[in-house]
N, C-alpha and C. Protein backbone atom coordinates (compact mmCIF):
# COMPACT_ATOMS: atom_id res chain seq x y z
N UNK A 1 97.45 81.58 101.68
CA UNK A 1 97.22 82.05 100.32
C UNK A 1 95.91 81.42 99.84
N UNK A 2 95.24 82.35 99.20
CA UNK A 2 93.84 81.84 98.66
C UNK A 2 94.08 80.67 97.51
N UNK A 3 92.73 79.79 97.16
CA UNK A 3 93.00 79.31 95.59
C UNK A 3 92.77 79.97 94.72
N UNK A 4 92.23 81.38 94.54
CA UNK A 4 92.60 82.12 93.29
C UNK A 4 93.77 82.91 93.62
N UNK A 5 94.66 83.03 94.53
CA UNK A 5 96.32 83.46 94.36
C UNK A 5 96.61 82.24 93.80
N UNK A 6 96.40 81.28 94.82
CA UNK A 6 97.59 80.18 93.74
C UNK A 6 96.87 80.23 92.04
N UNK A 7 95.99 80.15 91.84
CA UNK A 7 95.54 79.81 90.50
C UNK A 7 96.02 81.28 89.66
N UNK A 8 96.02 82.50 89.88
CA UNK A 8 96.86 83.16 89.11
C UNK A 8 98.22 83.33 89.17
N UNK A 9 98.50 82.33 90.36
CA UNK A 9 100.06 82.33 90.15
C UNK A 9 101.01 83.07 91.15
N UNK A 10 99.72 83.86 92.55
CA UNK A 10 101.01 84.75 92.98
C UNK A 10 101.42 83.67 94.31
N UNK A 11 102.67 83.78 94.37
CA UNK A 11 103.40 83.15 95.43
C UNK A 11 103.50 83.98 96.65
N UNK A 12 102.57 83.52 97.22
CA UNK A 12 103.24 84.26 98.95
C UNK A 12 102.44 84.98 98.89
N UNK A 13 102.83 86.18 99.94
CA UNK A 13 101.60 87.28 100.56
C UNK A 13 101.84 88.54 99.77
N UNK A 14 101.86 89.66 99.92
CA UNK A 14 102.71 90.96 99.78
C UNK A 14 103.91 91.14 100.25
N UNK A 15 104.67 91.82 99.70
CA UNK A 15 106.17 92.31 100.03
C UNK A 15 106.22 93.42 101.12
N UNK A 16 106.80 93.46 102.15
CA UNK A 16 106.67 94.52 102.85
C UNK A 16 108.29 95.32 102.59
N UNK A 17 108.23 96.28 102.92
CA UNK A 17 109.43 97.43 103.24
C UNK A 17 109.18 98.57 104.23
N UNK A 18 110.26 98.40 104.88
CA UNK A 18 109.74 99.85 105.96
C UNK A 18 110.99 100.76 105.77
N UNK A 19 110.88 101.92 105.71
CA UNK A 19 111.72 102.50 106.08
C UNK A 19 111.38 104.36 106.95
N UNK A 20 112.41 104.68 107.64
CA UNK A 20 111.67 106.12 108.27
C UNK A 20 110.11 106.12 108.68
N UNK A 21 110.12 105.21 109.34
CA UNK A 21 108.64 104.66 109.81
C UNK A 21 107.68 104.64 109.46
N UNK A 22 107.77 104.38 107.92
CA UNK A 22 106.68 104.35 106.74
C UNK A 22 106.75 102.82 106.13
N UNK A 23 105.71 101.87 106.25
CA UNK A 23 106.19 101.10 105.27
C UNK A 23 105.02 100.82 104.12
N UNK A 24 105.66 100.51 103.34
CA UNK A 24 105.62 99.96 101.40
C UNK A 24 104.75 98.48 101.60
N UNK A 25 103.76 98.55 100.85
CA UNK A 25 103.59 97.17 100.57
C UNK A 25 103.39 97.01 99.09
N UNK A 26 104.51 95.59 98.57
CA UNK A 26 104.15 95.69 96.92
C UNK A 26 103.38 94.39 97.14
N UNK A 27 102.50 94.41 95.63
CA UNK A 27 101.98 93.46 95.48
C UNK A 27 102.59 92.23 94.77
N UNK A 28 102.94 90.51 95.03
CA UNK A 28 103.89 89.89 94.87
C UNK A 28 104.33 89.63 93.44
N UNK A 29 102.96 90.07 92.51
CA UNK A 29 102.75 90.04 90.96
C UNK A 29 102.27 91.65 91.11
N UNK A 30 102.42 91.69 89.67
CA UNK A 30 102.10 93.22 89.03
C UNK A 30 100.41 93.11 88.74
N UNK A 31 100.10 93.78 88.90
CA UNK A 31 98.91 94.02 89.08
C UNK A 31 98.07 94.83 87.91
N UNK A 32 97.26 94.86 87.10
CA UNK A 32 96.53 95.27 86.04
C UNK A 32 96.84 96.86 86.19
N UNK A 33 96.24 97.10 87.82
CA UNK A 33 96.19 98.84 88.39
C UNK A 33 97.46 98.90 88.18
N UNK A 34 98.78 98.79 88.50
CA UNK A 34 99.69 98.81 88.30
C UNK A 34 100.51 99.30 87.10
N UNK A 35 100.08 97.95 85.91
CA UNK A 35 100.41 98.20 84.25
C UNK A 35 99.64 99.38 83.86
N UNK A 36 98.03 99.97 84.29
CA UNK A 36 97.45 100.69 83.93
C UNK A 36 97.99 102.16 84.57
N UNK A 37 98.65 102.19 85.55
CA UNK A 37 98.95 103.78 86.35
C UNK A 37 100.26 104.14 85.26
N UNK A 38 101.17 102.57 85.13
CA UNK A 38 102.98 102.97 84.24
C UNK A 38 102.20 103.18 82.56
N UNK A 39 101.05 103.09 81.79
CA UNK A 39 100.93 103.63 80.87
C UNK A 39 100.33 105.00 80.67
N UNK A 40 99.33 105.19 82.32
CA UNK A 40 99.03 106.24 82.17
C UNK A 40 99.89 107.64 82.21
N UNK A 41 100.96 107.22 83.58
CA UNK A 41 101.87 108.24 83.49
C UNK A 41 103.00 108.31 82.55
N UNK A 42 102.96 107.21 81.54
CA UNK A 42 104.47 107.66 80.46
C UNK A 42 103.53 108.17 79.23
N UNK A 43 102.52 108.45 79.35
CA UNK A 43 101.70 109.38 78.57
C UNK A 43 101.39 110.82 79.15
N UNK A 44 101.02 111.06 80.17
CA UNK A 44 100.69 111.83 81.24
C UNK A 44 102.51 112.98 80.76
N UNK A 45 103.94 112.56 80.75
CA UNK A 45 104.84 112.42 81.05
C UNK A 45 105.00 113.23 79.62
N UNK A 46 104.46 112.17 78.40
CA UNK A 46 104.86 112.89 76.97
C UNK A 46 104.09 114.29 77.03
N UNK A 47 102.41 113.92 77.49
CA UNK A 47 101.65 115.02 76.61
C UNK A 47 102.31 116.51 77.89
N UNK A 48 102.64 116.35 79.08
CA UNK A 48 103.51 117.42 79.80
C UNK A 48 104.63 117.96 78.82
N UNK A 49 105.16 117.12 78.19
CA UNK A 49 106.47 117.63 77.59
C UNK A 49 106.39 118.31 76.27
N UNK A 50 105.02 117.75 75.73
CA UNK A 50 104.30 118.54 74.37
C UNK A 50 104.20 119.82 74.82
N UNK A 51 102.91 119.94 76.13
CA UNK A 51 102.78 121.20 76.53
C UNK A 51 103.86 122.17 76.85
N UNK A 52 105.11 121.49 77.43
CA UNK A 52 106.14 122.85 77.42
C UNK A 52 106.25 123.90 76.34
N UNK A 53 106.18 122.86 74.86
CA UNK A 53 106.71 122.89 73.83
C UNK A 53 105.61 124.07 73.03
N UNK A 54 104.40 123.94 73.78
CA UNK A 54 103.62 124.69 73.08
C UNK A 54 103.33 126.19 72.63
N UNK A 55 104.45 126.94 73.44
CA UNK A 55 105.03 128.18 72.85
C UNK A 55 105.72 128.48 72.04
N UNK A 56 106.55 126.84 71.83
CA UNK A 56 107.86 127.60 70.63
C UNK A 56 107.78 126.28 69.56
N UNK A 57 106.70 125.95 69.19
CA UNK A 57 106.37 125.53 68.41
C UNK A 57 105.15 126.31 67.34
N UNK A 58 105.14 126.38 65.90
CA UNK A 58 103.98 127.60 65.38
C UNK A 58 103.06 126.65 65.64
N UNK A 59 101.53 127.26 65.56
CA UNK A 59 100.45 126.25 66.06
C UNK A 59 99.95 125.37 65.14
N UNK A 60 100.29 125.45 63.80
CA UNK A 60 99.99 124.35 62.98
C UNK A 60 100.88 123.01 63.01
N UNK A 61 102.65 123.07 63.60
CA UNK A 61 102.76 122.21 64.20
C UNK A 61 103.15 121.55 65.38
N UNK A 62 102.28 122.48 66.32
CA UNK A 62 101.80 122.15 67.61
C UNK A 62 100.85 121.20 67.36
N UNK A 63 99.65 121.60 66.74
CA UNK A 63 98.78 120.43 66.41
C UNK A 63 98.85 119.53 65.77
N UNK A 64 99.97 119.55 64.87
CA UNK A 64 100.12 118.15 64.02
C UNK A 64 101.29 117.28 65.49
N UNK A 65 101.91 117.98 66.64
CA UNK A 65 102.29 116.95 67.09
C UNK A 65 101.50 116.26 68.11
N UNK A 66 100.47 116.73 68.53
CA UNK A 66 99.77 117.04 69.63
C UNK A 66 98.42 115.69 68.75
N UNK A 67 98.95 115.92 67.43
CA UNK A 67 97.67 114.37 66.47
C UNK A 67 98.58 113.03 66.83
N UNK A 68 99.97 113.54 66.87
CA UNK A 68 100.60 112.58 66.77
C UNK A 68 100.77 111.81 67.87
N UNK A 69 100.66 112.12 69.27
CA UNK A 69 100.77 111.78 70.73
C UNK A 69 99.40 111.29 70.85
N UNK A 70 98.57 111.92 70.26
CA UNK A 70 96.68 110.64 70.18
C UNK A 70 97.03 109.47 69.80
N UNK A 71 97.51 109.73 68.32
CA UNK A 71 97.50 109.03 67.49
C UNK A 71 98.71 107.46 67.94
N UNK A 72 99.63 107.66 68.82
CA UNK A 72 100.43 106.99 69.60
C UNK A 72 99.81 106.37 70.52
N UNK A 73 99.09 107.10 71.22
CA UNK A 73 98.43 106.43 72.55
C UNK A 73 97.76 105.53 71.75
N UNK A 74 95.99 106.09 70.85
CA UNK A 74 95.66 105.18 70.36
C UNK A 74 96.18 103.85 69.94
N UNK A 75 97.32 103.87 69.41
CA UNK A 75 97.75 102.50 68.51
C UNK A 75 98.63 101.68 69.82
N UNK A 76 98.78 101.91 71.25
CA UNK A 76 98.99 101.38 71.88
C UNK A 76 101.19 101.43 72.18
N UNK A 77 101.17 102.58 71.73
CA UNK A 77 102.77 103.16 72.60
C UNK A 77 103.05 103.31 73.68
N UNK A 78 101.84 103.48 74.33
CA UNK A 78 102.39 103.70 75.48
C UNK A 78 101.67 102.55 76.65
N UNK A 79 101.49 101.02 76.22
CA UNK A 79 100.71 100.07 76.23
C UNK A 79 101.87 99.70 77.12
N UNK A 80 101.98 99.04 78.44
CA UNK A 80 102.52 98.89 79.30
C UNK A 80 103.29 97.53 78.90
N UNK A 81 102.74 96.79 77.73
CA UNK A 81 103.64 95.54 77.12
C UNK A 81 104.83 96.01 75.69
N UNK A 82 104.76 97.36 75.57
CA UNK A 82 104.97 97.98 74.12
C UNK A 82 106.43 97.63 74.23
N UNK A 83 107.07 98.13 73.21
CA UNK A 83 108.97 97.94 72.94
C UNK A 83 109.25 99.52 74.18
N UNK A 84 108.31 100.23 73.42
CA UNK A 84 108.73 101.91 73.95
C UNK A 84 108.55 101.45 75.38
N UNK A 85 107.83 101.29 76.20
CA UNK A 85 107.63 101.24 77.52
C UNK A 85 108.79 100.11 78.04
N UNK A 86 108.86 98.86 77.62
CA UNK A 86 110.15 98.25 78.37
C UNK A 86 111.09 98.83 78.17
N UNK A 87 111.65 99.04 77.01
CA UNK A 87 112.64 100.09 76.86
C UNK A 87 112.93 100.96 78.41
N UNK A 88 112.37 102.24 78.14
CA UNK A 88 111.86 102.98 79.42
C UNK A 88 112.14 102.50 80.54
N UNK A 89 111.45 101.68 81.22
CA UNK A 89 111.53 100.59 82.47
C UNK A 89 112.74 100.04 82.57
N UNK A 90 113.62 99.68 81.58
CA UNK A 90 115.26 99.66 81.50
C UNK A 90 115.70 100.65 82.03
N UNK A 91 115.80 101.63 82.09
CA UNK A 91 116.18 103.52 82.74
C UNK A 91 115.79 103.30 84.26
N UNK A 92 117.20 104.24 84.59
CA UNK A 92 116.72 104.44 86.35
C UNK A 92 115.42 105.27 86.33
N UNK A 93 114.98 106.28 85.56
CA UNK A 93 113.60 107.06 85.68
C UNK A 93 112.55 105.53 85.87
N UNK A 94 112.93 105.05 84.45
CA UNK A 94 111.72 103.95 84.51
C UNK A 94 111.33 102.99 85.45
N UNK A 95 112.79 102.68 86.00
CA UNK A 95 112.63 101.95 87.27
C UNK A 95 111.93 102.17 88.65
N UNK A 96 111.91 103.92 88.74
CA UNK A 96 111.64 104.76 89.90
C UNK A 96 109.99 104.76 89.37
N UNK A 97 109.71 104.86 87.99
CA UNK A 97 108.31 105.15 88.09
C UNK A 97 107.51 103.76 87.93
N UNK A 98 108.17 103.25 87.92
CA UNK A 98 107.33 101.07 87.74
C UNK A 98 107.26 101.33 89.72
N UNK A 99 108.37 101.25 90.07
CA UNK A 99 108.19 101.49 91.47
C UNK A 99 107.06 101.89 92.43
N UNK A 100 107.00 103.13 91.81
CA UNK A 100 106.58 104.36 92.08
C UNK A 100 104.72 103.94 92.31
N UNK A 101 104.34 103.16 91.06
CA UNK A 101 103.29 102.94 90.52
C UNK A 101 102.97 101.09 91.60
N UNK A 102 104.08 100.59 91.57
CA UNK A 102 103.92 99.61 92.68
C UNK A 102 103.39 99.56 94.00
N UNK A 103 104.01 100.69 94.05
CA UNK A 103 104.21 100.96 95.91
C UNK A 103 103.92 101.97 96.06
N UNK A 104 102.65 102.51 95.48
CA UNK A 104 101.64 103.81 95.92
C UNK A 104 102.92 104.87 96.17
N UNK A 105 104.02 104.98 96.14
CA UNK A 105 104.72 106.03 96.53
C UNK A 105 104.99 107.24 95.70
N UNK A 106 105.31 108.52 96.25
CA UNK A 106 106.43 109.25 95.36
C UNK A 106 107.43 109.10 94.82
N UNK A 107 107.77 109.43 93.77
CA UNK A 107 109.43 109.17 93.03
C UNK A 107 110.18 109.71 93.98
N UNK A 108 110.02 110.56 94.90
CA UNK A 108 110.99 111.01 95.62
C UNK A 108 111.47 110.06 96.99
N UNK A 109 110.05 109.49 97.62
CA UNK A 109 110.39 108.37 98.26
C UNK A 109 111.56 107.26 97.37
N UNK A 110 110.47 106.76 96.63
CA UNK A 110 111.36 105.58 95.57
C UNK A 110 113.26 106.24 95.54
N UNK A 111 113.82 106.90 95.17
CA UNK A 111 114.91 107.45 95.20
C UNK A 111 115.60 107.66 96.83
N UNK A 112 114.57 107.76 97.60
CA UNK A 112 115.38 107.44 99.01
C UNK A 112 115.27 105.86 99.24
N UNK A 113 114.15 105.12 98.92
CA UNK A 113 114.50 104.12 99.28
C UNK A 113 115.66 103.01 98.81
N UNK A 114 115.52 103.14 97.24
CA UNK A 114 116.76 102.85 96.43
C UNK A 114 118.34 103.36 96.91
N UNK A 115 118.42 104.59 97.41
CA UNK A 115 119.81 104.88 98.08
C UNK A 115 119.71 104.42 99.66
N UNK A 116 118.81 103.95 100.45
CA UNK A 116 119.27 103.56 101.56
C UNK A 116 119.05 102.14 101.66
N UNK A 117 118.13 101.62 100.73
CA UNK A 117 117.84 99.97 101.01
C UNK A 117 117.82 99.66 99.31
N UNK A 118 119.06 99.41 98.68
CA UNK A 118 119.26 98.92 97.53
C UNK A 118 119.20 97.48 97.18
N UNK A 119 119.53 96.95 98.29
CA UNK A 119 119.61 95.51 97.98
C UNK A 119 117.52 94.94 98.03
N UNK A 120 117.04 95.45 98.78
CA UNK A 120 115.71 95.36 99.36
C UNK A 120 114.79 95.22 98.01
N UNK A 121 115.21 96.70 97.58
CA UNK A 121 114.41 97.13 96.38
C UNK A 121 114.75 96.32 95.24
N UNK A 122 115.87 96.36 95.01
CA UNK A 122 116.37 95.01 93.75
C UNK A 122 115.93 93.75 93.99
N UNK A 123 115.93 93.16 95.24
CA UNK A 123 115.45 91.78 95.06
C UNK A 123 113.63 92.03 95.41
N UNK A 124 112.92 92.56 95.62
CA UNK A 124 111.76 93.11 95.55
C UNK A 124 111.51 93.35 94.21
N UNK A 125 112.01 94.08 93.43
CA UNK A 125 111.80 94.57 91.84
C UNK A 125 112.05 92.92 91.17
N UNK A 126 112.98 92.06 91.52
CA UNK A 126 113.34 90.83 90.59
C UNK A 126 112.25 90.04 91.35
N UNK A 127 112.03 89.53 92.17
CA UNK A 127 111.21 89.08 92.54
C UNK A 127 109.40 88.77 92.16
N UNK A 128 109.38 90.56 91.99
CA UNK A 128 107.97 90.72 91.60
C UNK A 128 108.35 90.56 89.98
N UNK A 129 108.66 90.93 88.88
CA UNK A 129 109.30 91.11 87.76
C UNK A 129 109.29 89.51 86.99
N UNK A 130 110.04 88.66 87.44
CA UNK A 130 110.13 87.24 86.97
C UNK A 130 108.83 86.53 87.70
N UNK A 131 107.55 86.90 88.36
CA UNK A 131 106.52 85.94 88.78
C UNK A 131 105.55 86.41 87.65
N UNK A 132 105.62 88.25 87.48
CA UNK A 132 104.83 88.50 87.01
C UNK A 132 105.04 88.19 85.31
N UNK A 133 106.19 88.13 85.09
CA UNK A 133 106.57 88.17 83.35
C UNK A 133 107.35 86.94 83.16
N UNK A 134 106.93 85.66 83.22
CA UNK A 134 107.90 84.02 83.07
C UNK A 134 108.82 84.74 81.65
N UNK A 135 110.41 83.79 82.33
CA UNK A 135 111.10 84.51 80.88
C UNK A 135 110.61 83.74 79.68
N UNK A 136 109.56 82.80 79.48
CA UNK A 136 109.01 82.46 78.56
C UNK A 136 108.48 83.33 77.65
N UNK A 137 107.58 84.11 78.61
CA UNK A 137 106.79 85.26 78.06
C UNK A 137 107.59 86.41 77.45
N UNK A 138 108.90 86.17 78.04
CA UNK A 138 109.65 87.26 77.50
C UNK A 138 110.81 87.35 76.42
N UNK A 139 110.72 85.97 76.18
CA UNK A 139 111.77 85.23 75.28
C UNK A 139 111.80 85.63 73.74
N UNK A 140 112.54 86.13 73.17
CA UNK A 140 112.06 86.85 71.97
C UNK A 140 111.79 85.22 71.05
N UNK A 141 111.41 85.38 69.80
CA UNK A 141 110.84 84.23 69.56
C UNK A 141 111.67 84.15 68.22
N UNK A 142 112.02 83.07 68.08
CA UNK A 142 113.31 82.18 66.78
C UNK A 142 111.99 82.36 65.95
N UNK A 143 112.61 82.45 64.87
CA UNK A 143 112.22 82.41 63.12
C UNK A 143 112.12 80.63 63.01
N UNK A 144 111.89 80.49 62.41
CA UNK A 144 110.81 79.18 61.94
C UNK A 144 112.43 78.66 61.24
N UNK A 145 112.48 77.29 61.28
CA UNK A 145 113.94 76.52 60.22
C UNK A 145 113.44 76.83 59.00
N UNK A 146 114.59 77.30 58.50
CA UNK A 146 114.32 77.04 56.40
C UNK A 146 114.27 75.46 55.96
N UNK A 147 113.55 75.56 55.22
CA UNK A 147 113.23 74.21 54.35
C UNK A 147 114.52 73.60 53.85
N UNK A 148 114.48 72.31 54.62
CA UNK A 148 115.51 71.91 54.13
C UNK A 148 115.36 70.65 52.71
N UNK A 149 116.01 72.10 51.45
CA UNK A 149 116.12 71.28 49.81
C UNK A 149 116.31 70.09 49.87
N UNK A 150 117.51 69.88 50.51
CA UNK A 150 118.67 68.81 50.12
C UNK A 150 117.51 67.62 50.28
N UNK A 151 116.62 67.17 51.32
CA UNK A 151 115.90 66.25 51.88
C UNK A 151 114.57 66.52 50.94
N UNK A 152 114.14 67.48 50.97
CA UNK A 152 112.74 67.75 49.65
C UNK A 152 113.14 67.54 48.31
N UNK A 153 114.35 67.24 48.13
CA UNK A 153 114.71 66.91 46.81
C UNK A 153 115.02 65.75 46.26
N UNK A 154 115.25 64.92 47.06
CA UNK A 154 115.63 63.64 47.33
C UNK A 154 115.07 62.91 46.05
N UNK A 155 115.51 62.22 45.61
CA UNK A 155 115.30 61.34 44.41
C UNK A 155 114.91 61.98 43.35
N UNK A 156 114.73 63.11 43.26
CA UNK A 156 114.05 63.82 41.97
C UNK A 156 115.34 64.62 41.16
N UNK A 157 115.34 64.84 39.84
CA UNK A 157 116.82 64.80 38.90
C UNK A 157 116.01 66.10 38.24
């Protein structure tokens, strides 16, 4: 391992997986390309699902939803750290497309590999998952103590 792996932290080499004489290599941390492919495609994903919509919607609000899916991306919804995107990534879809986006593969691969090597892929997914995100980082964060009167009041009538 290099000193800029150890210095960003990744442990070890790449992950390998083979299966049907193809194999997977993930990378041991998540990777920028990575966070950047799972925001591009859960946008990629909405503005497809706008477009279905764009016949049976009238076109004035086709376009007011079509401001609104900019106007989302812009403010960072579909930002690979967002509520909406972990959310998502909770879901077997989301899981197949974090995957998917890992391990250069098709969702359709990802779904065979998950039904024939489940255990592989789960400790591969936890593996990479807790190096790349310390549950520090993920720890929701306590509210501050209330002031405690009783002691700020102390001698005063």
């Amino acid at each position: 391992m290099s000193e800029r792996s150890a210095a960003l932290g990744i442990k070890g080499p790449p992950k390998v997986i083979e299966h049907n004489g193809k194999t997977y290599t993930v990378a041991p941390v998540l990777t920028h390309g990575t966070m950047l492919a799972v925001e591009t495609k859960l946008y990629e994903r909405a503005k497809a699902a706008l477009l279905e919509l764009r016949d049976v919607y009238p076109a004035d609000e086709y376009l007011k939803r079509a401001d609104e899916l900019r106007k989302q991306r812009e403010t960072g919804h579909f930002a690979f750290e967002s509520e909406h995107t972990m959310a998502f990534l909770e879901t077997t879809p989301g899981t197949a497309l974090l995957l998917s986006c890992m391990m250069s593969a098709e969702p359709a691969e990802i779904f065979e590999l998950l039904a024939h090597k489940p255990e592989e892929m789960r400790t591969i997914l936890t593996e990479v998952m807790e190096d790349s995100l310390p549950k520090e980082a993920l720890a929701p964060k306590r509210k501050a103590p209330g002031p405690d009167l009783a002691r700020r009041n102390r001698g005063r009538r």
